[in-house]
Every structure is written in C-alpha cells, then in structure tokens.
Protein backbone atom coordinates (compact mmCIF):
# COMPACT_ATOMS: atom_id res chain seq x y z
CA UNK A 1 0.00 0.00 0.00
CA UNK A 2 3.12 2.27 0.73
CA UNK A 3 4.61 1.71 -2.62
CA UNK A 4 1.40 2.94 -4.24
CA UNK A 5 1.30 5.42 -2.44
CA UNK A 6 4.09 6.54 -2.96
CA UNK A 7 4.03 6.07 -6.83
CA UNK A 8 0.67 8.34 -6.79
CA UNK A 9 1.85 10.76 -4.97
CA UNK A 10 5.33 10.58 -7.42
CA UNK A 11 2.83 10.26 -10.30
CA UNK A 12 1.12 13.41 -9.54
CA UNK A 13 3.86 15.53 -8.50
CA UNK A 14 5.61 14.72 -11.98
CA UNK A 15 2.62 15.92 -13.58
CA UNK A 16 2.34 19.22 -11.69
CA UNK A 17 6.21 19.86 -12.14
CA UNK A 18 5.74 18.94 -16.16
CA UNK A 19 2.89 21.31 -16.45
CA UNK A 20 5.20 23.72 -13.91
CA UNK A 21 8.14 23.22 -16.51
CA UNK A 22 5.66 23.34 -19.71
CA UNK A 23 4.21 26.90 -18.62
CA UNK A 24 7.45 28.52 -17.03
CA UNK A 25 10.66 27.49 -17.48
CA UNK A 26 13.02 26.29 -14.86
CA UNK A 27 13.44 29.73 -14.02
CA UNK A 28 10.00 30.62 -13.86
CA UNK A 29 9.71 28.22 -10.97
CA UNK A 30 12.57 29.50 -9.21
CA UNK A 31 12.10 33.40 -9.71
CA UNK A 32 9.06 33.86 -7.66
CA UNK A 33 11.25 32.91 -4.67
CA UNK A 34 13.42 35.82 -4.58
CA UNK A 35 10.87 38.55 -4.73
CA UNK A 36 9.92 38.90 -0.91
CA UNK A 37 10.39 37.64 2.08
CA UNK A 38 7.51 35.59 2.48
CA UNK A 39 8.77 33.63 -0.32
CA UNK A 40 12.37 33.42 0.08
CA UNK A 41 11.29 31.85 3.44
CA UNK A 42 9.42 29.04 1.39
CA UNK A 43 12.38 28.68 -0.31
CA UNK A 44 14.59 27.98 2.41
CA UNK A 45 12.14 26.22 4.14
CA UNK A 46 12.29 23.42 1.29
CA UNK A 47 15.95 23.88 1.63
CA UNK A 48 16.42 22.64 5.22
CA UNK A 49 13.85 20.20 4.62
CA UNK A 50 15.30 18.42 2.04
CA UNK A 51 18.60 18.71 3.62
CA UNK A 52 17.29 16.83 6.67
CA UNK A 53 15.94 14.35 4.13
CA UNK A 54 19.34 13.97 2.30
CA UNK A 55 21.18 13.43 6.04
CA UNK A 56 17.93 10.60 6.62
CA UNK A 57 18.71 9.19 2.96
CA UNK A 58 22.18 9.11 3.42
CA UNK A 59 22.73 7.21 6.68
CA UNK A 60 19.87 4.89 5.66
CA UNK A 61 21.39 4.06 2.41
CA UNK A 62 24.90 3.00 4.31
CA UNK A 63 22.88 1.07 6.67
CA UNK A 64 21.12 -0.83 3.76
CA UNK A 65 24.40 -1.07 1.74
CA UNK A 66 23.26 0.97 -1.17
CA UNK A 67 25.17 3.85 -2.78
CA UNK A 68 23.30 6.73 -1.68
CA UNK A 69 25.45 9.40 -3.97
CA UNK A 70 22.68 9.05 -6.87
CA UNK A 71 19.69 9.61 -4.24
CA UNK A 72 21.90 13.02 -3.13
CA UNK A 73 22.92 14.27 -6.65
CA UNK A 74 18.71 13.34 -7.79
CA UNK A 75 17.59 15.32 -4.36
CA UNK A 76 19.88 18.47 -5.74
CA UNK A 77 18.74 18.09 -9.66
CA UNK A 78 15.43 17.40 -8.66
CA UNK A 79 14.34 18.04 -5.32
CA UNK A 80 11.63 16.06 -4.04
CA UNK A 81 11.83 13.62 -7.08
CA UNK A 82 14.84 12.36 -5.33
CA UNK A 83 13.20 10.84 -1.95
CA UNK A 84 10.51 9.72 -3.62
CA UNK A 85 12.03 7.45 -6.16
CA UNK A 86 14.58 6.61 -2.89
CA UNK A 87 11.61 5.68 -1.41
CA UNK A 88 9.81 3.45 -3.75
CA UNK A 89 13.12 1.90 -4.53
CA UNK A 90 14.28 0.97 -0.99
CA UNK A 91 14.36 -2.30 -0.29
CA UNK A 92 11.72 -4.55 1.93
CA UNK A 93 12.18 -4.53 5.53
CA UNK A 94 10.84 -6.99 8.11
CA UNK A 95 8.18 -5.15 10.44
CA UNK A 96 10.44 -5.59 13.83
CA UNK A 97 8.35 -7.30 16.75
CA UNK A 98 9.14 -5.28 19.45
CA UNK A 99 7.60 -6.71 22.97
CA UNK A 100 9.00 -4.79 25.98
C-alpha cells in the first residue's frame, strides 16, 4: 500500500512539475522565490527540509548497503523527485516485533 502510495503521490507531482516546466521554465519556478520575504522563506524552508531528508537518505542508504550518492545528486537536480524514487526503490524490511 506504501509503494502505491508513494508512486501516486510521485505520479502526480511529476505531472504538476511537467505542467510547472511546460508553462514557465526552470526559471519561472525558481524566480518567484526571490521577490519577498515571504517567499524566500518558502524557499529555504524546502531547503532545510530536504537537507534533513538527504542526512535521513544518506545514513539509511549505508545502513542498507546501497550507494546513496545518486539519491543526493537526484535530491539536488530534482528536489523532491529524489526521496521519492529513494523511497519506492528501498528495499523490503521486516516489520520488527518489538515486545518490551
């Protein structure tokens, strides 16, 4: 159910970023963020979140044994396209049965 999710959710998002891209330009989508405040602060807002999840993607790939330099360089190139394919790409885990 996670997986679909998650390919929905990529699904859409490549849609609105195509349409985005179509209408704007790569530059189009970044301009707006350097005309005030308000949205400068979106701007770094995405920033330090997507830093946090490049620091979560990064240690998780070493702990899984996979190579997580193409999740980081995706996460730069494409922001959010990056964790998301990460994510529907990481392997299977075993739910843990925790009893305390």
């Amino acid at each position: 159910m996670q997986r679909i999710l998650l390919g929905l959710t990529l699904a859409l998002f490549g849609v609105l970023s195509a349409a985005a891209l179509w209408y704007h330009g790569y530059w189009g989508i970044l301009e707006p963020h350097f005309k005030s405040f308000g949205e400068g602060q979106v701007l770094a807002d995405l920033v330090i979140a997507l830093t946090l999840v490049m620091v979560w993607m990064w240690r998780d790939a070493k702990t899984t044994g996979r190579n997580p330099w193409p999740w980081i360089v995706a996460t730069l190139a494409t922001g959010s396209f990056g964790p998301l394919l990460y994510l529907l790409t990481r392997p299977k885990t075993e739910p843990s049965l925790n009893q305390n």
